[in-house]
C-alpha atoms as a PDB file:
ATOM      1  CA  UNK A   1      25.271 -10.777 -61.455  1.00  0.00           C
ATOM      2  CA  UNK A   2      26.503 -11.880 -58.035  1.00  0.00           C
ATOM      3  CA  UNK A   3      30.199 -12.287 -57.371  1.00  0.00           C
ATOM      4  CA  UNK A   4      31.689 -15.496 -56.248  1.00  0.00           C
ATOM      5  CA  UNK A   5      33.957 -15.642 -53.455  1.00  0.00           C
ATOM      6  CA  UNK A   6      35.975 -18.564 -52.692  1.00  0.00           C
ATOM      7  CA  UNK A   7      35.796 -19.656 -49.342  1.00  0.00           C
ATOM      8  CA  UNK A   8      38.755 -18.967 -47.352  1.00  0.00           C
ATOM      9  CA  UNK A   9      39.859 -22.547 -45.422  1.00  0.00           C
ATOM     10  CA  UNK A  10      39.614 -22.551 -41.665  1.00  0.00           C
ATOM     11  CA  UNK A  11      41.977 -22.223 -38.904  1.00  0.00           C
ATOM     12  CA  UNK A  12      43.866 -25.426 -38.420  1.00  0.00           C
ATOM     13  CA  UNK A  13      44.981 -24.183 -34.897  1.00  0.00           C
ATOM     14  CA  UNK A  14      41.074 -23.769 -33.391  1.00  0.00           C
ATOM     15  CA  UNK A  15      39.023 -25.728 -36.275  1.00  0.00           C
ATOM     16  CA  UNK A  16      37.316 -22.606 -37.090  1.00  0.00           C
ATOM     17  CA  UNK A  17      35.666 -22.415 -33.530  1.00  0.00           C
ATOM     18  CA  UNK A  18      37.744 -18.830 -32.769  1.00  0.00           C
ATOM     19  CA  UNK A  19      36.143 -17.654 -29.468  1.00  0.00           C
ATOM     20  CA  UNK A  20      35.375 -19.404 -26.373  1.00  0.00           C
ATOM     21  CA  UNK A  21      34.044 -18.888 -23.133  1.00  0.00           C
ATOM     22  CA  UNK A  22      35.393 -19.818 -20.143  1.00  0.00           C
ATOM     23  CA  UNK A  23      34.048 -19.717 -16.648  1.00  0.00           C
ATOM     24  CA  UNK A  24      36.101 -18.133 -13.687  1.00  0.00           C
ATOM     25  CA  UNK A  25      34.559 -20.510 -11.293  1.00  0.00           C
ATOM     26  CA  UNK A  26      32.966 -17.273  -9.537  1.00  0.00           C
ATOM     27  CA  UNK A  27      29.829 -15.818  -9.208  1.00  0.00           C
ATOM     28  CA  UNK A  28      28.470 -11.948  -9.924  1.00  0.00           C
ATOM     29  CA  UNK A  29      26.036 -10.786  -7.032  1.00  0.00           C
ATOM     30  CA  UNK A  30      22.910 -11.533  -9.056  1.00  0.00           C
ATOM     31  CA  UNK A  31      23.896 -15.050  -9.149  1.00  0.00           C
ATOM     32  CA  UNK A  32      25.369 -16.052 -12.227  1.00  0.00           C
ATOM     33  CA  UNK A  33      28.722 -17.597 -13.447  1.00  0.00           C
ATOM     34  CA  UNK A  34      31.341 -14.889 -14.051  1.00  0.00           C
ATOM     35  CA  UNK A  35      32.859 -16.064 -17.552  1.00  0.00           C
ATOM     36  CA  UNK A  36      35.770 -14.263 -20.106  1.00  0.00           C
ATOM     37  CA  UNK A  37      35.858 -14.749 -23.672  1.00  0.00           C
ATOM     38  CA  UNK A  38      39.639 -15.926 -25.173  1.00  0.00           C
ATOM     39  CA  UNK A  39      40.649 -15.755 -28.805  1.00  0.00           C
ATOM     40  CA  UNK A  40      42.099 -18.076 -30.750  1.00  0.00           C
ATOM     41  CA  UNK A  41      45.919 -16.535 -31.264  1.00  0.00           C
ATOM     42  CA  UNK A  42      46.890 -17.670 -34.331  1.00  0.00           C
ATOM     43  CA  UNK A  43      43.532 -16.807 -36.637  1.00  0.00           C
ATOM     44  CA  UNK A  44      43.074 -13.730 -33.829  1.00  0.00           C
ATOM     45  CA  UNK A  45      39.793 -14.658 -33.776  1.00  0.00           C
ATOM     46  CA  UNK A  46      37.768 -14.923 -37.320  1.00  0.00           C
ATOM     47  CA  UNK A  47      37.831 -18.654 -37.578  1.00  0.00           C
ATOM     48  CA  UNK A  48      39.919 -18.708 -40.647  1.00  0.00           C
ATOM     49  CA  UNK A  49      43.761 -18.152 -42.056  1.00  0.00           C
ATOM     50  CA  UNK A  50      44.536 -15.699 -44.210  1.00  0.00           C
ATOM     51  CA  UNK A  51      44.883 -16.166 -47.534  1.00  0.00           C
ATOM     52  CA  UNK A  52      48.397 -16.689 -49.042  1.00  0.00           C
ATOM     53  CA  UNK A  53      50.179 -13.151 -50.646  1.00  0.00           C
ATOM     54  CA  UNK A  54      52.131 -13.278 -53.547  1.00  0.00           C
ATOM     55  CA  UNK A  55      55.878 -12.033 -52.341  1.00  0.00           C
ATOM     56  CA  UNK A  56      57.202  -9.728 -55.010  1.00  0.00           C
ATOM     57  CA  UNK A  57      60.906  -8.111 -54.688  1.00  0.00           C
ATOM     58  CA  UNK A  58      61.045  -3.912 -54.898  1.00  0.00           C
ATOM     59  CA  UNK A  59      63.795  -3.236 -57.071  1.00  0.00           C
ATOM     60  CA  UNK A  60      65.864  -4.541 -59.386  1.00  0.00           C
END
């Protein structure tokens, strides 16, 4: 029987769009466009938040 997983809601910060890449404006010796890759910060980048934890106190 397969399990169902709810779906865990997207980044608000990137839209769910976590990893971009941007060009450097240079060139590599073959030709093409040096790029690098950033991550979105706040999701670190999966595309989604994390689901909220319950807090629970230690102790009495």
């Amino acid at each position: 029987m397969p399990q169902h997983i709810r779906p865990r809601p997207i980044c608000g910060h990137c839209d769910g769009f976590p990893t971009v890449t941007i060009t450097t404006g240079t060139r590599t010796p073959n030709g093409q466009r040096q790029t690098i890759a950033a991550h979105c910060p706040a999701c670190r980048g999966t595309g989604h938040t994390s689901t909220a934890r319950a807090h629970t106190r230690i102790g009495a």
